[in-house]
C-alpha atoms as a PDB file:
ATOM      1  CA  UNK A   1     161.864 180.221  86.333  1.00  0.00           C
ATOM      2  CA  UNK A   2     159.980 180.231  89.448  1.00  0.00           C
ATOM      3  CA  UNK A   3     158.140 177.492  91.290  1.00  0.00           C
ATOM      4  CA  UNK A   4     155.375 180.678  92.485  1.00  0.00           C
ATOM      5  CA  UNK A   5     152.649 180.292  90.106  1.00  0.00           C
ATOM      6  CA  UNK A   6     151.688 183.764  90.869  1.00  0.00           C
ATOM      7  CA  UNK A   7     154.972 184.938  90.159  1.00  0.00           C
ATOM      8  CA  UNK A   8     154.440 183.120  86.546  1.00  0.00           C
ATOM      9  CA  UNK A   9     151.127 184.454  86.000  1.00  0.00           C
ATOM     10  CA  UNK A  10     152.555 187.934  86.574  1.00  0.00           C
ATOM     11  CA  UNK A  11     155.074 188.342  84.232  1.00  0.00           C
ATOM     12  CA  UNK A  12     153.153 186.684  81.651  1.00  0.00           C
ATOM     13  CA  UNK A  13     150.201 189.157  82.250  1.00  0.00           C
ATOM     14  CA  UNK A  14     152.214 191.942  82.097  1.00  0.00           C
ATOM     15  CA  UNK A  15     150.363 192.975  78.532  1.00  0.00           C
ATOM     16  CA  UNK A  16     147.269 191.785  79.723  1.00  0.00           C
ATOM     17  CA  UNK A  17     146.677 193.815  82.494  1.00  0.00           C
ATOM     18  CA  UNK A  18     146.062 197.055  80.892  1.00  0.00           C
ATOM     19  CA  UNK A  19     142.733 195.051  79.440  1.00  0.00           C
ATOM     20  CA  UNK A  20     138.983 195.073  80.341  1.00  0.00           C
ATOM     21  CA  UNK A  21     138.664 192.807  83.100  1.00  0.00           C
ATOM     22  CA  UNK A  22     136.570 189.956  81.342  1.00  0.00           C
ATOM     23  CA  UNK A  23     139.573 190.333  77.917  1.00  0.00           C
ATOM     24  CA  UNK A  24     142.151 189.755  81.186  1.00  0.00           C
ATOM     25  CA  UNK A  25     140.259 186.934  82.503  1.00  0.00           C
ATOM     26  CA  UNK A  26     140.030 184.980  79.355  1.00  0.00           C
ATOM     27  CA  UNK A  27     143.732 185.820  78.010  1.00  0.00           C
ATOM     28  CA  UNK A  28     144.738 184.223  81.852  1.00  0.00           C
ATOM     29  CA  UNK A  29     142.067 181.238  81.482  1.00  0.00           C
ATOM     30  CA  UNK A  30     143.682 180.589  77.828  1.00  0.00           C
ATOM     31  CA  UNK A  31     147.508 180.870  79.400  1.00  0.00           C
ATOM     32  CA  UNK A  32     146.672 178.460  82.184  1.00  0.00           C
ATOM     33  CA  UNK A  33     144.755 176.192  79.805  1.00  0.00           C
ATOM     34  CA  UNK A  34     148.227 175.926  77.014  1.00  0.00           C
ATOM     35  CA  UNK A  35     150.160 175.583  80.245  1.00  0.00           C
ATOM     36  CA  UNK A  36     148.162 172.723  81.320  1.00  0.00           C
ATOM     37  CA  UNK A  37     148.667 171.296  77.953  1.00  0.00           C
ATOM     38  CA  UNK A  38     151.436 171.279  77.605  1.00  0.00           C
ATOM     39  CA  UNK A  39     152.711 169.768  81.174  1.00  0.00           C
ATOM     40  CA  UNK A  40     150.444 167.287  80.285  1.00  0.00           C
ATOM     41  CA  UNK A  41     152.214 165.987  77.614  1.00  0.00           C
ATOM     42  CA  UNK A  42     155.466 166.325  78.966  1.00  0.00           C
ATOM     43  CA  UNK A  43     154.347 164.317  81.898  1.00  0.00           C
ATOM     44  CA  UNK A  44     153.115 161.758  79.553  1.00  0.00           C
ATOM     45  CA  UNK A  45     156.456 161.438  77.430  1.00  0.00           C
ATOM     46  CA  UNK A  46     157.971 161.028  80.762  1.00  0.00           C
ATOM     47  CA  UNK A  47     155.927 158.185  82.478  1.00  0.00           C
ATOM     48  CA  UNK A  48     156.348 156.579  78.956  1.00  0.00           C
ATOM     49  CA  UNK A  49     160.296 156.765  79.340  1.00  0.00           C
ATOM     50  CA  UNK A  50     159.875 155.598  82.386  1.00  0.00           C
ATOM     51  CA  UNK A  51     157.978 152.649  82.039  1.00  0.00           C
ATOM     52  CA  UNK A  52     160.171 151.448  79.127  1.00  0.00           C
ATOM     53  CA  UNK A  53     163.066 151.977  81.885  1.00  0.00           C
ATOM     54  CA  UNK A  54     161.435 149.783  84.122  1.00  0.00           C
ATOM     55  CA  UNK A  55     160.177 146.978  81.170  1.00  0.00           C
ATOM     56  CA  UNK A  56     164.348 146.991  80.299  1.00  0.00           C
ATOM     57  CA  UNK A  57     164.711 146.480  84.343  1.00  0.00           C
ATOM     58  CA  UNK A  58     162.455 143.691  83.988  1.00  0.00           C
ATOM     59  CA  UNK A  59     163.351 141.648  81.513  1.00  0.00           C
ATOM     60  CA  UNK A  60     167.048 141.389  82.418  1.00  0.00           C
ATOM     61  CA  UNK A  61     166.252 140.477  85.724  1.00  0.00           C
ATOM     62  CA  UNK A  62     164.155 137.569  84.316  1.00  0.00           C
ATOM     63  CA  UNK A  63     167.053 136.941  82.244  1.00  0.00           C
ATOM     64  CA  UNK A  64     169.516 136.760  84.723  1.00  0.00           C
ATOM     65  CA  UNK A  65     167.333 134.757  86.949  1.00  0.00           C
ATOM     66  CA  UNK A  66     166.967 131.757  84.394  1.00  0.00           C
ATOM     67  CA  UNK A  67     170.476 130.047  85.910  1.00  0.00           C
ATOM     68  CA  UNK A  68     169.093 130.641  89.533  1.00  0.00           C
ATOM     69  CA  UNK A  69     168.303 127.957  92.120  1.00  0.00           C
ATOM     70  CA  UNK A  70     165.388 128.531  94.696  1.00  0.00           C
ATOM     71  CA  UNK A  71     164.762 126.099  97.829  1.00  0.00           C
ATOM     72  CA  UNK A  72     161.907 127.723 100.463  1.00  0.00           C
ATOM     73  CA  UNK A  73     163.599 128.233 104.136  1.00  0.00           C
ATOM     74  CA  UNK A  74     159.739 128.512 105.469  1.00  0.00           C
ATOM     75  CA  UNK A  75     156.264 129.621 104.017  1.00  0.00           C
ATOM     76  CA  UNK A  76     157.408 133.412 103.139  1.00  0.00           C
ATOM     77  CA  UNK A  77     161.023 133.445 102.235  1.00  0.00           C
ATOM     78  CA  UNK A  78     163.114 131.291  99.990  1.00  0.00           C
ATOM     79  CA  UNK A  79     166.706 131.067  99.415  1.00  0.00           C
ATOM     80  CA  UNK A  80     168.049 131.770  96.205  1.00  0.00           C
ATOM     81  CA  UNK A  81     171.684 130.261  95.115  1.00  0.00           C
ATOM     82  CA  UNK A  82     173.563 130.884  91.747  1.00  0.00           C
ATOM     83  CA  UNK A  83     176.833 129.653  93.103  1.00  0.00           C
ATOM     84  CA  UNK A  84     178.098 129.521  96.615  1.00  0.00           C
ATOM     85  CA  UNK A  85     176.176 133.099  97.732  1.00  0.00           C
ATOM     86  CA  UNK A  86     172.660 132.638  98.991  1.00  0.00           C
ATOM     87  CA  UNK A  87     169.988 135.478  98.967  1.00  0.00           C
ATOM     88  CA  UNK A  88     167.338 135.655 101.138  1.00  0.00           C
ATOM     89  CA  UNK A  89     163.794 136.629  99.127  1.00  0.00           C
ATOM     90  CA  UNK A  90     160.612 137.550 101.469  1.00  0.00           C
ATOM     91  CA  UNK A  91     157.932 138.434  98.423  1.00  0.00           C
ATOM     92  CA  UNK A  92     155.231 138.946 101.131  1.00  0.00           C
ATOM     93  CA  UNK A  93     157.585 142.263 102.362  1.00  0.00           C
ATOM     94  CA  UNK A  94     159.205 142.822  98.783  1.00  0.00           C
ATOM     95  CA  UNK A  95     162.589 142.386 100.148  1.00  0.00           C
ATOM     96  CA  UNK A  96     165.693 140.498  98.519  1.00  0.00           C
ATOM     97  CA  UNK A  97     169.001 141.041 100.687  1.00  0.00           C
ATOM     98  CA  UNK A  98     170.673 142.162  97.333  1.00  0.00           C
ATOM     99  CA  UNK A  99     168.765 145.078  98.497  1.00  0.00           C
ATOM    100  CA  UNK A 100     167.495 145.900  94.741  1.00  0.00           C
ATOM    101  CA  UNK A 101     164.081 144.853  95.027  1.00  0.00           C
ATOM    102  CA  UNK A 102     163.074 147.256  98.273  1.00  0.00           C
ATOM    103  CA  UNK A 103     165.001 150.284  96.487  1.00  0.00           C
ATOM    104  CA  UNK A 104     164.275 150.273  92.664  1.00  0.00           C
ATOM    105  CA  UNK A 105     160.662 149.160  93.828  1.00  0.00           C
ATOM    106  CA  UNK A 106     161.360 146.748  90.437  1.00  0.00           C
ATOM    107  CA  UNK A 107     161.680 142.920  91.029  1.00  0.00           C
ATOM    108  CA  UNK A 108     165.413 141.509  91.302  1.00  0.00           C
ATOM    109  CA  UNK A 109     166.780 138.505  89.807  1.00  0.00           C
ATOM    110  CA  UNK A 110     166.524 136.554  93.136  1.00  0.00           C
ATOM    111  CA  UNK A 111     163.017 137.995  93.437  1.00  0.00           C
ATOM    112  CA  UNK A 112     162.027 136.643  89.735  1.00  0.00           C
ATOM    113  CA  UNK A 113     163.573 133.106  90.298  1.00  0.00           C
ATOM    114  CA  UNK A 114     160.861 132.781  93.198  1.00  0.00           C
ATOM    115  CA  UNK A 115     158.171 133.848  91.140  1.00  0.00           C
ATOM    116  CA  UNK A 116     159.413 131.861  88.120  1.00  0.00           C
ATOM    117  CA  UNK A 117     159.127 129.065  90.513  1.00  0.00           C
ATOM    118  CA  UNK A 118     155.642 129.246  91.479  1.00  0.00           C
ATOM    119  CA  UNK A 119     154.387 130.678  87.952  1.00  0.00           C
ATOM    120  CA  UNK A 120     153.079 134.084  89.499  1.00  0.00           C
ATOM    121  CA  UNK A 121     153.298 137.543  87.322  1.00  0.00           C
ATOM    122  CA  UNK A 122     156.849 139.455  88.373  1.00  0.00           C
ATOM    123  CA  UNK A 123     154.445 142.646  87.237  1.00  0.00           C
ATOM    124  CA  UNK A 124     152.340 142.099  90.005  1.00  0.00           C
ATOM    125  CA  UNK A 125     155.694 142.694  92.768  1.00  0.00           C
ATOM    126  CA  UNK A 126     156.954 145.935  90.785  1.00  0.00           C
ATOM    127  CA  UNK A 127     155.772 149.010  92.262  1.00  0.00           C
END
């Protein structure tokens, strides 16, 4: 494997190259075109996996967030309490200081309690 498509095409052509020049053309137009088609779909299985990855996130973080307390410190950021540990939630800047929501890009349980509170879409905060 080699991350040089022109190293690809070349020892795929290998056959090929022997050929009329319009034969050569088409057999390289029909590789690229299978190639295409098929990173296509492997691309699309992926995003899928991913997705369901992040719906999974998601819903346990609404889950978890069900037992949560939120109070607002000021107009952007709220304090979130389960027991005696606050967390500090900015949703205008995406950040929780759990630190989850800025690095999965995916909405933490503090993050969800806010929203929750105010009946907006956690969807709309993922990335």
């Amino acid at each position: 494997m080699t991350s040089n498509i022109a190293e690809s095409l070349n020892a795929t052509n290998i056959a090929a190259r022997e050929l009329p020049i319009t034969t050569m053309l088409e057999f390289l137009r029909s590789l690229v075109q299978k190639w295409t088609h098929a990173n296509g779909n492997c691309a699309r299985s992926l995003k899928t996996n991913m997705i369901k990855v992040a719906e999974d996130i998601l819903n346990e973080s609404y889950i978890r967030s069900l037992n949560l307390t939120v109070s607002p410190a000021n107009d952007n950021i709220y304090t979130v309490t389960k027991t005696k540990t606050p967390f500090s939630v900015n949703l205008d800047t995406q950040t929780c200081c759990c630190r989850r929501f800025q690095t999965d890009k995916i909405t933490c349980p503090h993050a969800v309690a806010v929203i929750r509170k105010y009946n907006k879409d956690p969807l709309f905060y993922c990335s």
